[in-house]
N, C-alpha and C. Protein backbone atom coordinates (compact mmCIF):
# COMPACT_ATOMS: atom_id res chain seq x y z
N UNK A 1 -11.18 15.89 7.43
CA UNK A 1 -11.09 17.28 7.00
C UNK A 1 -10.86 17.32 5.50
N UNK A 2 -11.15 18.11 4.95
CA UNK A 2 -11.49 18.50 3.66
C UNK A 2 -9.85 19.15 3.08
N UNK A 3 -9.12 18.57 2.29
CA UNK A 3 -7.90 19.36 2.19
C UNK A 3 -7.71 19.97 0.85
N UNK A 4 -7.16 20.77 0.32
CA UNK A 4 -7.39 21.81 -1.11
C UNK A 4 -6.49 20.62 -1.68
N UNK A 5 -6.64 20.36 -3.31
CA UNK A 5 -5.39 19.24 -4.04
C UNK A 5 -4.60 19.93 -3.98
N UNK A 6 -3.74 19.16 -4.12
CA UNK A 6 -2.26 19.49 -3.92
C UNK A 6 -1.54 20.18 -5.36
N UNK A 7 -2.50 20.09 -6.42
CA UNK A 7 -2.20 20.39 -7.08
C UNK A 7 -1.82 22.64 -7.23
N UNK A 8 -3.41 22.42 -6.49
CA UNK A 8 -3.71 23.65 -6.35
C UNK A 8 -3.07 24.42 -5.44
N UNK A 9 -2.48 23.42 -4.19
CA UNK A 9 -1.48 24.45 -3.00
C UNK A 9 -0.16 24.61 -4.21
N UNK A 10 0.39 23.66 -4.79
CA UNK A 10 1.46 23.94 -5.83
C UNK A 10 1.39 25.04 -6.74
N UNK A 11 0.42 25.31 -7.04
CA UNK A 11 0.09 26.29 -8.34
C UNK A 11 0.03 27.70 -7.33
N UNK A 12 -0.63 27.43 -5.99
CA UNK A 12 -0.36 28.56 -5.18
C UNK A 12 1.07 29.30 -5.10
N UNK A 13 1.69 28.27 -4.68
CA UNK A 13 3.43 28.36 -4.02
C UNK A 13 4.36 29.02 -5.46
N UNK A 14 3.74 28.66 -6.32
CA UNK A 14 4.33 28.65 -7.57
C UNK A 14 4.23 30.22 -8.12
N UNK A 15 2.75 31.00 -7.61
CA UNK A 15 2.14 32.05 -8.13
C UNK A 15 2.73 32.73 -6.95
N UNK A 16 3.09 32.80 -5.62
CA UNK A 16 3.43 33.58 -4.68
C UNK A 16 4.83 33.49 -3.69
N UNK A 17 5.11 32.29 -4.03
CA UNK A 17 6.72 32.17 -3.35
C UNK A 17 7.98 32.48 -4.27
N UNK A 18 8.11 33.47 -4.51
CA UNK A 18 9.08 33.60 -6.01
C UNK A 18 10.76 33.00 -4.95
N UNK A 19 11.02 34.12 -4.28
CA UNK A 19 12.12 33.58 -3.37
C UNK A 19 11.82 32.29 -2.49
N UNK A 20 11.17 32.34 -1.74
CA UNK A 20 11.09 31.60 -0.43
C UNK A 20 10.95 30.42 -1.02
N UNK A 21 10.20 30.06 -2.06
CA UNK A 21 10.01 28.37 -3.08
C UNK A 21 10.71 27.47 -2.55
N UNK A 22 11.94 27.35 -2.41
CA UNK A 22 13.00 26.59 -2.20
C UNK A 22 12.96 26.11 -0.83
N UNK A 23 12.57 27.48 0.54
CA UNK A 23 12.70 26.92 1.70
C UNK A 23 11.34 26.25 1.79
N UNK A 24 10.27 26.52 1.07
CA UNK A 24 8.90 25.64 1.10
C UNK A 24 8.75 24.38 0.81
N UNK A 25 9.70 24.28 0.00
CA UNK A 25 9.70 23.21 -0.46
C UNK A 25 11.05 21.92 0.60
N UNK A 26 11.84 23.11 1.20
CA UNK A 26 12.61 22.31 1.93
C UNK A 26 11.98 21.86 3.40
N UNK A 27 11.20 23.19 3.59
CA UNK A 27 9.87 22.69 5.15
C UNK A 27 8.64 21.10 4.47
N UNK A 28 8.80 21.11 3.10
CA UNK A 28 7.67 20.31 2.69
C UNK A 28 8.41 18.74 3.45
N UNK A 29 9.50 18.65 2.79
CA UNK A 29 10.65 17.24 2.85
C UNK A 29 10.53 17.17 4.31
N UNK A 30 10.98 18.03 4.81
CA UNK A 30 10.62 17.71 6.22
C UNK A 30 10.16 17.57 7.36
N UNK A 31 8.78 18.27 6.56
CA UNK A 31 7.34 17.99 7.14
C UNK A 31 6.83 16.52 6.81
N UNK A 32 7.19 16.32 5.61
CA UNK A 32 6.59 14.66 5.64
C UNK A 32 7.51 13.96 6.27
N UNK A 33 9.01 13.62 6.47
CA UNK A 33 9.51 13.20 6.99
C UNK A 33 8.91 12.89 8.69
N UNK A 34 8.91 14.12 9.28
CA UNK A 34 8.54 14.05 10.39
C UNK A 34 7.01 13.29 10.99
N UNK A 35 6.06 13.81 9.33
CA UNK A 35 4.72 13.09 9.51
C UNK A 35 4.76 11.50 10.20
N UNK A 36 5.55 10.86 8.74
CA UNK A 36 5.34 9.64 8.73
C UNK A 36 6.16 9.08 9.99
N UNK A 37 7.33 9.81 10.67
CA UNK A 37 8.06 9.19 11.50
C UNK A 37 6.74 8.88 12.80
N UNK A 38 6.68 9.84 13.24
CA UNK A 38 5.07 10.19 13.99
C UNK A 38 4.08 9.47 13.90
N UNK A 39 3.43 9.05 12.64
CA UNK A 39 2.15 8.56 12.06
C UNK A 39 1.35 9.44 12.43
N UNK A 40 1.56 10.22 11.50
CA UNK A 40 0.71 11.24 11.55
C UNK A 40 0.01 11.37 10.03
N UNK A 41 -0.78 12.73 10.11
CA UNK A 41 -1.10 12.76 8.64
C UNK A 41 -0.64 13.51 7.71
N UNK A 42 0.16 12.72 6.71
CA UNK A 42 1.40 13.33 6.07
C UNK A 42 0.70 14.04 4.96
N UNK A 43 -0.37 14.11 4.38
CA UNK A 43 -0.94 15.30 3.69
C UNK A 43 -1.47 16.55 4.32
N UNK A 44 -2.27 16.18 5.60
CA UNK A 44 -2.47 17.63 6.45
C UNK A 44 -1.03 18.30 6.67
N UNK A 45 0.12 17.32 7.06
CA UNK A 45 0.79 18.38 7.69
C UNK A 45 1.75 18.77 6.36
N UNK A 46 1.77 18.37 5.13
CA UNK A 46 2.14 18.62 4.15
C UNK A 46 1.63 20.11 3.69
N UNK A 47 0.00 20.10 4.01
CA UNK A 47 -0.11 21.24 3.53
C UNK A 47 -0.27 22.93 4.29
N UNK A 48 -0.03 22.28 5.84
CA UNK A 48 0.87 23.30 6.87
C UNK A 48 1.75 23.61 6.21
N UNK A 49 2.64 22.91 6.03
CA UNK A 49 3.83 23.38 5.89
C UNK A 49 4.50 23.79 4.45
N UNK A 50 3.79 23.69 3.47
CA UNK A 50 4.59 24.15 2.30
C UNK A 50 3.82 25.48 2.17
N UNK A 51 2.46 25.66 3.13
CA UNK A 51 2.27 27.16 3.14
C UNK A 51 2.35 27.87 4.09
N UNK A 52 3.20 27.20 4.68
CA UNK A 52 3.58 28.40 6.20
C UNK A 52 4.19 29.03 6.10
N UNK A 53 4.73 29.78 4.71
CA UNK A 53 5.07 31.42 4.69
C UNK A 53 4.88 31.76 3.06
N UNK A 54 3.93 31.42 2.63
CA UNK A 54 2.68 31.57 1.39
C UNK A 54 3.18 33.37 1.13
N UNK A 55 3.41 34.41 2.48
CA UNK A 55 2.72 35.46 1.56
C UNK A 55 3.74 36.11 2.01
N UNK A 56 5.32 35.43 2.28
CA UNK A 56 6.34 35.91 2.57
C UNK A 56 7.06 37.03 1.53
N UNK A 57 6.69 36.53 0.40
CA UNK A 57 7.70 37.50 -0.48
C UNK A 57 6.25 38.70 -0.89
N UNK A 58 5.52 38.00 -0.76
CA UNK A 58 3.93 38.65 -1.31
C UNK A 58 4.30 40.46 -0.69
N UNK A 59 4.84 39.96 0.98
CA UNK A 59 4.34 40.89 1.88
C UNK A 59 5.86 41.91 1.55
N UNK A 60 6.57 41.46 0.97
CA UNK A 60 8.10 41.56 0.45
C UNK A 60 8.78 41.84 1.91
N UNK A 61 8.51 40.35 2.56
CA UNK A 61 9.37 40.38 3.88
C UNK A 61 9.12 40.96 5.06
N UNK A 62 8.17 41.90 5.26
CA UNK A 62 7.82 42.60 5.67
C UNK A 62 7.26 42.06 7.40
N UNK A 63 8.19 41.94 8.25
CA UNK A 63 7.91 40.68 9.14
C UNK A 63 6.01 41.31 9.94
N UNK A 64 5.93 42.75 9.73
CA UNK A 64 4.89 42.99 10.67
C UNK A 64 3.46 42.62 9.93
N UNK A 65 3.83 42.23 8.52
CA UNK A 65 2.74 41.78 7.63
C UNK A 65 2.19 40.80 7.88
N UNK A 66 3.58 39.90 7.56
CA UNK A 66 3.72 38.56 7.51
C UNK A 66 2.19 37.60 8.39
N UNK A 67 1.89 36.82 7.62
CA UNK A 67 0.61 36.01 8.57
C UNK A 67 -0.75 37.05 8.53
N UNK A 68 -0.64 38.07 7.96
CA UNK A 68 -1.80 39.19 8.41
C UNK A 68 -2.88 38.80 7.20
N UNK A 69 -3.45 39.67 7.09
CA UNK A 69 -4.66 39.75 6.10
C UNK A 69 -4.13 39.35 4.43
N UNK A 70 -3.10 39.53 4.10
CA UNK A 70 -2.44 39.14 2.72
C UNK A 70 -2.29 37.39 2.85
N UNK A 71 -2.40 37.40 4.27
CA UNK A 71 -2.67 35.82 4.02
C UNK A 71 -3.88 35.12 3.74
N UNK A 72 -4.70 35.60 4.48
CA UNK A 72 -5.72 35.28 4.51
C UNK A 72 -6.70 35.50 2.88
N UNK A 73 -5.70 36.29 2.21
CA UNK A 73 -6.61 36.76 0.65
C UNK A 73 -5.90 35.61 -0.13
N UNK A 74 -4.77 34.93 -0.23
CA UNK A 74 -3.91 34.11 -0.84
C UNK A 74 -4.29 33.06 -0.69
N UNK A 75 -4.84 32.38 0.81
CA UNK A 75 -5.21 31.28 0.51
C UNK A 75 -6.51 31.02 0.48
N UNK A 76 -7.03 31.92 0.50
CA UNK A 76 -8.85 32.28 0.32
C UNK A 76 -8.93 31.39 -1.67
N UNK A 77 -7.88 31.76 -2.23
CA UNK A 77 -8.17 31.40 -3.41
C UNK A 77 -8.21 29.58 -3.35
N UNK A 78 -8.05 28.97 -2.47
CA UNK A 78 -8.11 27.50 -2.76
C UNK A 78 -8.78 27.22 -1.18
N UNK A 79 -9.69 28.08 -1.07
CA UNK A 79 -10.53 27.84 0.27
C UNK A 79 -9.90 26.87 0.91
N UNK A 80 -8.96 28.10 1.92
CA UNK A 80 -7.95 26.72 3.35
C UNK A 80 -9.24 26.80 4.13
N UNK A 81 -9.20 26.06 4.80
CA UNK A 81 -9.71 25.74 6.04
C UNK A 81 -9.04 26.85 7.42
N UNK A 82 -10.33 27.13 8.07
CA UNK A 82 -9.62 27.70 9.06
C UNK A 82 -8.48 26.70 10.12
N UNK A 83 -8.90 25.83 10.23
CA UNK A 83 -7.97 25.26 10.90
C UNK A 83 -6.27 25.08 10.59
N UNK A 84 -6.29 24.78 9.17
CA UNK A 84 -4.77 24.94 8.83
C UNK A 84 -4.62 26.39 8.51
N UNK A 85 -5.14 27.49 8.47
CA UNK A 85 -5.16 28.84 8.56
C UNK A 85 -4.14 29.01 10.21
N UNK A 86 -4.95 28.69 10.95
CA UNK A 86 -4.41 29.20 12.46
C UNK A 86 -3.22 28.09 12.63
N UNK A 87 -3.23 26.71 12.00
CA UNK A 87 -1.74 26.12 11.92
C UNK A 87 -0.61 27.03 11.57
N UNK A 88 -0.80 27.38 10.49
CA UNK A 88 0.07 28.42 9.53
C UNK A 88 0.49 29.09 10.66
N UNK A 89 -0.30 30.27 11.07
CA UNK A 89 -0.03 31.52 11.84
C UNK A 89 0.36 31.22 13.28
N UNK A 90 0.58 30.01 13.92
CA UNK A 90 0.89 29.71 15.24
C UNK A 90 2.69 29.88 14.65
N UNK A 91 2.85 29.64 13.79
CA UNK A 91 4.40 29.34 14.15
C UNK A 91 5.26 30.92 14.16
N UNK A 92 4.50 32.03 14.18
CA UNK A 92 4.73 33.38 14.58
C UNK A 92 4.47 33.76 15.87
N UNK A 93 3.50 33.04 16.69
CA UNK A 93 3.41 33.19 17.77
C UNK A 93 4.66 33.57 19.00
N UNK A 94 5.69 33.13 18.55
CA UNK A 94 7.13 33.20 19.39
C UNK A 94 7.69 34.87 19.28
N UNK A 95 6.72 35.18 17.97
CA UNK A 95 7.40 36.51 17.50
C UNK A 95 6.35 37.38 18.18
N UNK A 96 5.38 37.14 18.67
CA UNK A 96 4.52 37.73 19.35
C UNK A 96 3.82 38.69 18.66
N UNK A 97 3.04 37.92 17.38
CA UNK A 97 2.88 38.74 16.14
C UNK A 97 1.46 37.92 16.16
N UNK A 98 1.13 36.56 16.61
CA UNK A 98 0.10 36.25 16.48
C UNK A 98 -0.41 35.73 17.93
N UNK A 99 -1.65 35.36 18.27
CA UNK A 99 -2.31 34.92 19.28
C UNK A 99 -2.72 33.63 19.12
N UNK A 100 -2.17 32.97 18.41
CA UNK A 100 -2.47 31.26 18.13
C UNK A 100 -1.47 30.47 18.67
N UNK A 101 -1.31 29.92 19.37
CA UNK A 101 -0.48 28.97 20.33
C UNK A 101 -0.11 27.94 19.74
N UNK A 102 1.45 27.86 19.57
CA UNK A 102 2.26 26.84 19.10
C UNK A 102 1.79 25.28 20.10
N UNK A 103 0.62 25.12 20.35
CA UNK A 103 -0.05 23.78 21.26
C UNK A 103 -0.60 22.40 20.75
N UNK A 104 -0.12 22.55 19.70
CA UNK A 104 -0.39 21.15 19.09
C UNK A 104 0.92 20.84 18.44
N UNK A 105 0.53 18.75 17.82
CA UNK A 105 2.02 18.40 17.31
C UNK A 105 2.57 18.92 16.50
N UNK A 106 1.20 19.00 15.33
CA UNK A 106 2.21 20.19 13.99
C UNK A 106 2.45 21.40 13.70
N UNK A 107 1.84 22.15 14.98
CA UNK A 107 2.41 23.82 15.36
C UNK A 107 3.79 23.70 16.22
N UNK A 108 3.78 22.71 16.91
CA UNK A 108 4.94 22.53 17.87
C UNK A 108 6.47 21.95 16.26
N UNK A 109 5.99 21.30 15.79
CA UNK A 109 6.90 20.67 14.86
C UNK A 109 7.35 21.92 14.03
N UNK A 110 6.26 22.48 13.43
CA UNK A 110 6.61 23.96 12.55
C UNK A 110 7.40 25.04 12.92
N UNK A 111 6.67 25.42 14.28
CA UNK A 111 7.84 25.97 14.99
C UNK A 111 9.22 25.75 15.37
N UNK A 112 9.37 24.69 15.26
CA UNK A 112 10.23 24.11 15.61
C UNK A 112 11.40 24.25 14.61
N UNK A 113 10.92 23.61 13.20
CA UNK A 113 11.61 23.34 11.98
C UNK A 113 12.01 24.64 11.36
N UNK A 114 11.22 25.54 11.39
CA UNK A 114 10.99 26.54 10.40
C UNK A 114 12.41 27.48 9.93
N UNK A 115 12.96 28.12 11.47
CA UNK A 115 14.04 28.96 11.87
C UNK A 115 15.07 27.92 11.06
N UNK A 116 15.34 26.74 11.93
CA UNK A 116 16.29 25.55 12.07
C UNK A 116 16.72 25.32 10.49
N UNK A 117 15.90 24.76 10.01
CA UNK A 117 15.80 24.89 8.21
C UNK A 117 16.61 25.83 7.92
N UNK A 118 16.12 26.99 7.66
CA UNK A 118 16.90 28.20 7.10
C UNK A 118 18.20 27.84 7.55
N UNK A 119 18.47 27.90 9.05
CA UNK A 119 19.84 28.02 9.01
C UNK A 119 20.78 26.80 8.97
N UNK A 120 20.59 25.28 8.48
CA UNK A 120 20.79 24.58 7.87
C UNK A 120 21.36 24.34 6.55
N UNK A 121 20.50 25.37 5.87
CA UNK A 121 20.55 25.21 4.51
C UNK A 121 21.38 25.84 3.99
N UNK A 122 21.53 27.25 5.08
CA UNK A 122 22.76 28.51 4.83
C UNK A 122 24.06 27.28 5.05
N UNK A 123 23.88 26.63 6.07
CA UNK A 123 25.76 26.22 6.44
C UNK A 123 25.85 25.18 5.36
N UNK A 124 24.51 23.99 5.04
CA UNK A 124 25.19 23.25 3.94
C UNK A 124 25.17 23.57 2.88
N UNK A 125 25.57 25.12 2.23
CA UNK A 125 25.39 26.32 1.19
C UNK A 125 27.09 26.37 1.39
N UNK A 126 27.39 25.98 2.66
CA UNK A 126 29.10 26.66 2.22
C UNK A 126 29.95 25.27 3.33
N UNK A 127 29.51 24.27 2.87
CA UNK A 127 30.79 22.81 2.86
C UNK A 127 30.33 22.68 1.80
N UNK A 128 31.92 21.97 1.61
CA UNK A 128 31.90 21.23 0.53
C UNK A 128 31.55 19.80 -0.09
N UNK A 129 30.34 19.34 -0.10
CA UNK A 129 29.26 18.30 0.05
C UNK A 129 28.01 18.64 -0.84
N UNK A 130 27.27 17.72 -1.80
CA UNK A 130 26.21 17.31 -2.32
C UNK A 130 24.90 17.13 -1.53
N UNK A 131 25.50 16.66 -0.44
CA UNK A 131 24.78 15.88 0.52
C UNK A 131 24.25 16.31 2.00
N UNK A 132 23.00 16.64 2.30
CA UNK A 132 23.12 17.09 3.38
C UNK A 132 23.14 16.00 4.81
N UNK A 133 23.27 14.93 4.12
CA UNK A 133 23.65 14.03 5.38
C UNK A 133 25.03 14.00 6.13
N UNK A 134 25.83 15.33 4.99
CA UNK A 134 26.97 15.53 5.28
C UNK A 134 26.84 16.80 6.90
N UNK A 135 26.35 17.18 6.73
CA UNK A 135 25.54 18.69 7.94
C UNK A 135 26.36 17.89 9.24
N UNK A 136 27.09 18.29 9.74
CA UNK A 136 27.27 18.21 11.28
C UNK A 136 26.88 18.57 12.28
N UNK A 137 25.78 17.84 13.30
CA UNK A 137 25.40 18.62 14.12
C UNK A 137 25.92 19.43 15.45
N UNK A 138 27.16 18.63 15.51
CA UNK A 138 28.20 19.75 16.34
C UNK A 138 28.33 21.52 15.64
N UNK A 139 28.89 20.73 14.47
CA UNK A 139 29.14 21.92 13.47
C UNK A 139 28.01 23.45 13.59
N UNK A 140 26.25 22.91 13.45
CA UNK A 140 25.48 23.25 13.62
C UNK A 140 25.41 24.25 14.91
N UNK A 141 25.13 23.31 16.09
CA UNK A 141 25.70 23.71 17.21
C UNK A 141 26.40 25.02 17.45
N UNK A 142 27.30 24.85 17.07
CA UNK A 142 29.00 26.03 17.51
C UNK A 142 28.61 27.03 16.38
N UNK A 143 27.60 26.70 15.18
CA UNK A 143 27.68 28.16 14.57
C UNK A 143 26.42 28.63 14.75
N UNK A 144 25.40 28.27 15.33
CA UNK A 144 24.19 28.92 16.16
C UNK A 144 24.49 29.96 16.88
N UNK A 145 26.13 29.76 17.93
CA UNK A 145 26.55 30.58 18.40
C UNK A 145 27.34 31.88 18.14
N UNK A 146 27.55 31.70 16.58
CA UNK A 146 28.41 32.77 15.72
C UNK A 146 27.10 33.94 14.97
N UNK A 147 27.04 34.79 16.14
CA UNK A 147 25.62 36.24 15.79
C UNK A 147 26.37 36.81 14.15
N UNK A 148 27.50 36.41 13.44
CA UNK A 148 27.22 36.80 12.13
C UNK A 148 26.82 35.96 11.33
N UNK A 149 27.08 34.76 11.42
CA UNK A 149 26.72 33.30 10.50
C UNK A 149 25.15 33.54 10.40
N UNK A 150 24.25 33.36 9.11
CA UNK A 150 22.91 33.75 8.93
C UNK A 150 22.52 34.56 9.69
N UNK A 151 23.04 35.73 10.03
CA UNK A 151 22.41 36.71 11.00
C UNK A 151 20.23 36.84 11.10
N UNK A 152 19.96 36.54 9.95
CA UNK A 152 18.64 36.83 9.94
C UNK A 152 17.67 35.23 10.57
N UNK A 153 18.36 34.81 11.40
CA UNK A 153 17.92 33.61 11.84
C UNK A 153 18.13 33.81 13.33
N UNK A 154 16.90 33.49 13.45
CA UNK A 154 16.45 34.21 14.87
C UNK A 154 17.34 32.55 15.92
N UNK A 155 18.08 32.63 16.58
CA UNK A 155 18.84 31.96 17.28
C UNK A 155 17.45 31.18 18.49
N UNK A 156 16.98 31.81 18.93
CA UNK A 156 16.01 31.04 19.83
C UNK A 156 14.90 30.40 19.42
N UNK A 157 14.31 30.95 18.22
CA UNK A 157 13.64 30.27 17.72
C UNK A 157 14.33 28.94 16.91
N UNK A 158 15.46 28.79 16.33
CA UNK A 158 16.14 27.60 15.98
C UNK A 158 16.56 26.61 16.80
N UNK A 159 16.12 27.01 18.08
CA UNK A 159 16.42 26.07 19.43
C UNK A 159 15.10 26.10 19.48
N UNK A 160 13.81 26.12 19.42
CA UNK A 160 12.69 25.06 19.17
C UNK A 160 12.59 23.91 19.64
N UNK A 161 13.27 23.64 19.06
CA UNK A 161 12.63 21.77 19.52
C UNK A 161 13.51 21.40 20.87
N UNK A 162 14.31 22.04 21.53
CA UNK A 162 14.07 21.83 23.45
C UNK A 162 12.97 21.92 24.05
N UNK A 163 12.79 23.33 23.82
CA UNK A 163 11.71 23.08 24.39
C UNK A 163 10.13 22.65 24.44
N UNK A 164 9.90 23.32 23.03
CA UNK A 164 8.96 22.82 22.34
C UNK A 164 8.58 21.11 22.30
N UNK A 165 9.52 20.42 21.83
CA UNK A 165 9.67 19.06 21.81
C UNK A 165 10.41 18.30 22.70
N UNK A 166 11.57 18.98 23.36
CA UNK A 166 12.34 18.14 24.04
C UNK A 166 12.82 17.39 23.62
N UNK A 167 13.47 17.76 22.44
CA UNK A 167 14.63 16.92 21.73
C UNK A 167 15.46 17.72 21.84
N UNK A 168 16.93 17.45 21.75
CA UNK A 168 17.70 18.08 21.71
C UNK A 168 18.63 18.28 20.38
N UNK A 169 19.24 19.73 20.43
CA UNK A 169 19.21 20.31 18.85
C UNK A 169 20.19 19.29 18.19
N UNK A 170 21.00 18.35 18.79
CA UNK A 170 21.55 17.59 18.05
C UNK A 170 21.24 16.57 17.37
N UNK A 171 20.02 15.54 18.06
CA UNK A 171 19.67 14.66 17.77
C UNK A 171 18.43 15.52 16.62
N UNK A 172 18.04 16.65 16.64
CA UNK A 172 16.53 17.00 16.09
C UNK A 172 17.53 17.10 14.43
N UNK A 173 18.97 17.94 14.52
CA UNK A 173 19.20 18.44 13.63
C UNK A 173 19.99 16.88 12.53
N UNK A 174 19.90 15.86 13.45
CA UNK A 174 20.04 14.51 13.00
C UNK A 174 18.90 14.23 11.77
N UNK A 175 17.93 14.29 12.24
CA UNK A 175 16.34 13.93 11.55
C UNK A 175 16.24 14.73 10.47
N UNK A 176 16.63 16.38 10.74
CA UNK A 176 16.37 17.15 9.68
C UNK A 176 17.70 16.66 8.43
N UNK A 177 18.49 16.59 8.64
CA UNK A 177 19.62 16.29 7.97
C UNK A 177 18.79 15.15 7.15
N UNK A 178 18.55 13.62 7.71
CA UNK A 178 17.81 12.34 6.90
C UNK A 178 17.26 13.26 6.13
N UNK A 179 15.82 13.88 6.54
CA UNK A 179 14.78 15.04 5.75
C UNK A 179 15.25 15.02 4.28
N UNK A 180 16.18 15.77 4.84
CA UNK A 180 16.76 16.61 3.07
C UNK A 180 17.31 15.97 2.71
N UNK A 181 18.06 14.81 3.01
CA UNK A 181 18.95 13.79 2.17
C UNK A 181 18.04 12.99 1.46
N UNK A 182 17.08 12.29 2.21
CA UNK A 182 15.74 11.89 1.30
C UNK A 182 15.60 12.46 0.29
N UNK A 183 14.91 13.68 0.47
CA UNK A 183 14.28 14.59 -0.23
C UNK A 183 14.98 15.22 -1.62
N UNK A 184 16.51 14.98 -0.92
CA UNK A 184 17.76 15.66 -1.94
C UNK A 184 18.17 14.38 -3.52
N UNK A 185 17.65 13.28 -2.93
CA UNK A 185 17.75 12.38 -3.72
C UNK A 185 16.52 12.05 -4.29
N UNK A 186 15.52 12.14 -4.33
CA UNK A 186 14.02 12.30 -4.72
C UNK A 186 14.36 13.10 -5.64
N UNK A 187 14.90 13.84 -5.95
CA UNK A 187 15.27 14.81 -7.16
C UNK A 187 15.39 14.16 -8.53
């Protein structure tokens, strides 16, 4: 498959993620992470995932936008492929916003990560740690269950990878933790 340089998905992310940048870049770390654990292909799913919410701030949040036709004009500029097009937009599918089926490894993985991330990043935002290898996944756990802790993090969708993958959120939120510790030191 034919993939846009990477230069050019960057210059994308750069021109349209003003907020979200940070979590794109934190789905990127742990999209390759997960690639290579897999053997998979760590540039396809690289470039799932640092544009799987490309037109988030575009749409200014706007969840009924989100994935719609503003996507489709954004990445028209570095001719995606339809196929990582309907990658992208499967991981809304849970929200029942799209008709593309979270049925493959790196729609199942995206979905999976996407929610989980965010609310990761909120809790290792408030310990006191450098490090996100510091993240507890108990910790994790018990505040999934606290409906004010990141309220805008959809709780079932951050449980993903049960069912989706059949890992369980402790051991998954193990992997994501490596992810960003990698990634945090790559800096």
């Amino acid at each position: 498959m034919n993939l846009p340089d990477k230069q050019q998905v960057l210059d994308l992310v750069n021109k349209y993620a003003t907020d979200t940048k940070d979590h794109l870049l934190q789905v990127w770390a742990i999209m390759e992470y997960f690639a290579i654990k897999l053997w998979e292909d760590k540039d396809y799913w690289w470039t799932v995932w640092v544009l799987h919410d490309i037109d988030w701030d575009y749409v200014n949040k706007d969840w009924k936008k989100h994935l719609q036709g503003d996507l489709d004009k954004i990445v028209s500029e570095i001719n995606l492929s339809q196929e990582i097009i309907d990658d992208i937009k499967s991981h809304w599918y849970n929200f029942w916003l799209s008709d593309i089926e979270p049925n493959t490894l790196v729609r199942r993985y995206l979905s999976s990560v996407d929610e989980l991330s965010w609310f990761m990043w909120a809790y290792f935002r408030m310990i006191p740690s450098d490090n996100p290898i510091d993240i507890k996944p108990k910790s994790i756990n018990k505040k999934l269950k606290d409906k004010w802790f990141a309220s805008g993090v959809d709780r079932d969708e951050a449980r993903n990878c049960v069912t989706m993958l059949e890992i369980s959120i402790q051991e998954f939120v193990e992997d994501i933790k490596i992810a960003l510790s990698e990634a945090w030191f790559r800096k």
